[in-house]
C-alpha atoms as a PDB file:
ATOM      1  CA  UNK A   1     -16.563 -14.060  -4.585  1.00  0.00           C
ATOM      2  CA  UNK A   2     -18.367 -14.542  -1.522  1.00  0.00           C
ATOM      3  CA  UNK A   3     -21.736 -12.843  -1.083  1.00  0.00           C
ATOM      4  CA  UNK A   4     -22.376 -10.195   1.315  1.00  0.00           C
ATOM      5  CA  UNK A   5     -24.543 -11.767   3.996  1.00  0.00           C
ATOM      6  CA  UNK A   6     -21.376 -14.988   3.930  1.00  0.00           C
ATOM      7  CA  UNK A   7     -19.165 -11.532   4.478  1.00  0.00           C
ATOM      8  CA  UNK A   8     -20.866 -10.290   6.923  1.00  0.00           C
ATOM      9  CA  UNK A   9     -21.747 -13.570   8.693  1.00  0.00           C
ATOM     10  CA  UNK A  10     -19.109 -13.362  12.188  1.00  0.00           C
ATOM     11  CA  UNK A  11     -19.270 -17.434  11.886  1.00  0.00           C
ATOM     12  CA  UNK A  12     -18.047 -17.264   8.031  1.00  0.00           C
ATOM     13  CA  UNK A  13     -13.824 -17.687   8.449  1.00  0.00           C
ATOM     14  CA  UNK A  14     -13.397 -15.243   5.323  1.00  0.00           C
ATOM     15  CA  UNK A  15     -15.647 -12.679   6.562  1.00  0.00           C
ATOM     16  CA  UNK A  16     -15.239  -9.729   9.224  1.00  0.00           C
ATOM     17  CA  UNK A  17     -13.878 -12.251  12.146  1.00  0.00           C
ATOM     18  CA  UNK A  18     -11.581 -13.355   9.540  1.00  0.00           C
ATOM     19  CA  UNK A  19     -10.552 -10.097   8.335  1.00  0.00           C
ATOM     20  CA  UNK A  20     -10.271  -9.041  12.329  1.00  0.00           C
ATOM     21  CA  UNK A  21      -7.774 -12.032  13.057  1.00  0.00           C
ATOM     22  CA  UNK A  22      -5.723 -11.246  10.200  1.00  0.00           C
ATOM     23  CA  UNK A  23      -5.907  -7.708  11.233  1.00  0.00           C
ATOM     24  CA  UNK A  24      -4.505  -8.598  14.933  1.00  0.00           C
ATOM     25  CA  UNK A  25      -1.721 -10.264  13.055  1.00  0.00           C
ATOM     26  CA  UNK A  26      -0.424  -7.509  11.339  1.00  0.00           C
ATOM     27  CA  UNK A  27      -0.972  -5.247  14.414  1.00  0.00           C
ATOM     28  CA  UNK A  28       1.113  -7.789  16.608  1.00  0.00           C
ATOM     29  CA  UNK A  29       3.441  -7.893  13.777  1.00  0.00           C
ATOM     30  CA  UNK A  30       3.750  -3.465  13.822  1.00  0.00           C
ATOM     31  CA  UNK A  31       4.694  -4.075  17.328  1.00  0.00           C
ATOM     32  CA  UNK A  32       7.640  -6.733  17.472  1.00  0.00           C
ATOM     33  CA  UNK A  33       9.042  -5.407  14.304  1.00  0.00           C
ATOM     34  CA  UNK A  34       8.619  -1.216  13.790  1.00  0.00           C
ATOM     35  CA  UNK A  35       9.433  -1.097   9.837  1.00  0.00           C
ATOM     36  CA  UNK A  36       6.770  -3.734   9.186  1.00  0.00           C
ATOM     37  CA  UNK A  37       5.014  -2.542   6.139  1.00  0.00           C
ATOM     38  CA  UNK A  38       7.197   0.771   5.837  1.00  0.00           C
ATOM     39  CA  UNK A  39       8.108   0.307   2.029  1.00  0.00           C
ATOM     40  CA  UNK A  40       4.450   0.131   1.649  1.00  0.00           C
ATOM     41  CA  UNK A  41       3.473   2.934   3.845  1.00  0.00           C
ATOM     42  CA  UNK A  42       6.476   5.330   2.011  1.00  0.00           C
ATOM     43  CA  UNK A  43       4.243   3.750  -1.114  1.00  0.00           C
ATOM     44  CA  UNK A  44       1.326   5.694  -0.448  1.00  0.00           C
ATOM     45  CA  UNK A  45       2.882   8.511   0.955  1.00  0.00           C
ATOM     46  CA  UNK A  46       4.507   8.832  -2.312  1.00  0.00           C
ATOM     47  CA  UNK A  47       1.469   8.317  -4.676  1.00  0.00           C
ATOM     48  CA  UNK A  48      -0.763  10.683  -2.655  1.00  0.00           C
ATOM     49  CA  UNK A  49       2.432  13.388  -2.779  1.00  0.00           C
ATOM     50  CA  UNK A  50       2.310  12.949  -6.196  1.00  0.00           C
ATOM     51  CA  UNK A  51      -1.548  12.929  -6.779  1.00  0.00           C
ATOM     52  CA  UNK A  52      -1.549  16.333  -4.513  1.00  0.00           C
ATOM     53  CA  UNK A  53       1.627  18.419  -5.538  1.00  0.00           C
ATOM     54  CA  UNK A  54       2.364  16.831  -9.541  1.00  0.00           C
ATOM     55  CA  UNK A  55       6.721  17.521  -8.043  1.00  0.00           C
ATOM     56  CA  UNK A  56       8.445  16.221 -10.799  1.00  0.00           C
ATOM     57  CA  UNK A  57      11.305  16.626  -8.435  1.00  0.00           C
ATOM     58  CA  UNK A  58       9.942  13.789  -6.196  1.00  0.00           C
ATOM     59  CA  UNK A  59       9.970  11.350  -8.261  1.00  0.00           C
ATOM     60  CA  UNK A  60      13.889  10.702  -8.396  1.00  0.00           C
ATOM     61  CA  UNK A  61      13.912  11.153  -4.512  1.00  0.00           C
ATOM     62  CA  UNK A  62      11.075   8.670  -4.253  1.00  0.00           C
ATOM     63  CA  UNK A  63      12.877   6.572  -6.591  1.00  0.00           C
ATOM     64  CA  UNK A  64      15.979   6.472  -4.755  1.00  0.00           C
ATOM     65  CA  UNK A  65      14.368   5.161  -1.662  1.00  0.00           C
ATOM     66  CA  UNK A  66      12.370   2.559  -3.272  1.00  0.00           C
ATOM     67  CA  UNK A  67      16.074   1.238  -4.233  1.00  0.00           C
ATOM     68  CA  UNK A  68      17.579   1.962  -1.394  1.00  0.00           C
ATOM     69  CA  UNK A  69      14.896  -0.326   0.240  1.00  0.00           C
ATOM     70  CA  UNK A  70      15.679  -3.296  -1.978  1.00  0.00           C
ATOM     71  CA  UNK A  71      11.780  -2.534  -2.901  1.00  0.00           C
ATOM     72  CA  UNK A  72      11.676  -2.543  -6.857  1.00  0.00           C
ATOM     73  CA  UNK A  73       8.146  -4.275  -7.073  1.00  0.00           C
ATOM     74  CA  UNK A  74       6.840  -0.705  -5.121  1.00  0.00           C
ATOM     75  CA  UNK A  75       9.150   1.224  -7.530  1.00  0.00           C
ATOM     76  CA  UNK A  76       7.300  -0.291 -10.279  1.00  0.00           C
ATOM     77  CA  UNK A  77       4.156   0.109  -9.005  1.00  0.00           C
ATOM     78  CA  UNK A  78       5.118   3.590  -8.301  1.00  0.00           C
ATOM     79  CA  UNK A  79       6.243   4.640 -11.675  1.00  0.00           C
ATOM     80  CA  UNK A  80       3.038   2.929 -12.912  1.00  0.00           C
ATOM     81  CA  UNK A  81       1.166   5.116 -11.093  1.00  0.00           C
ATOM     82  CA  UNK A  82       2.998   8.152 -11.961  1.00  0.00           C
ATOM     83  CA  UNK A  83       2.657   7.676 -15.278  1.00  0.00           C
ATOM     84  CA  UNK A  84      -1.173   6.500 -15.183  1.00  0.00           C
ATOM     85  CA  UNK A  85      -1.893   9.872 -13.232  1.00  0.00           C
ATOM     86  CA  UNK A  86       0.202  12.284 -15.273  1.00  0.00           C
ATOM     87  CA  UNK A  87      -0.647  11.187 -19.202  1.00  0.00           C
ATOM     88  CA  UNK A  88      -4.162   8.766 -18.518  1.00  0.00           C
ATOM     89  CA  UNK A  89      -6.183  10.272 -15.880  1.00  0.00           C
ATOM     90  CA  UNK A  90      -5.436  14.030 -16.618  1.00  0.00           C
END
């Protein structure tokens, strides 16, 4: 783990120049291809619906689009984080 004065170093490759590089990649990426990142985005929309409103009702619907995306690593993750916020975290 790099320390913060490497981070925050704009000659240091890992640091905020690196992090701004990468970050004109993705937004280069958003713009040739629109669903970039939307199983990921529907990802948090879905945990933050569920850490808001508790709809046990979403979760199938969720659940079906995670599928229907070919996306069952999200799914997973999903579930996971279901369950963590409904029986661990009260």
């Amino acid at each position: 783990m790099t320390k913060p004065e490497d981070w925050l170093n704009i000659n240091y490759k890992k640091g905020l120049k690196g992090t701004e590089a990468w970050f004109q990649e993705v937004e280069q990426q958003r713009l040739t291809v629109p669903t970039h990142n939307e199983a990921l985005e529907l990802l948090a929309e879905a945990v933050l619906s569920w850490a808001k409103k508790r709809n046990v009702l979403e979760v199938p619907a969720y659940r079906e689009k995670f599928i229907s995306m070919k996306q069952y690593d999200l799914l997973f993750l999903y579930t996971n984080a279901v369950m963590h916020l409904q029986y661990i975290n009260y």
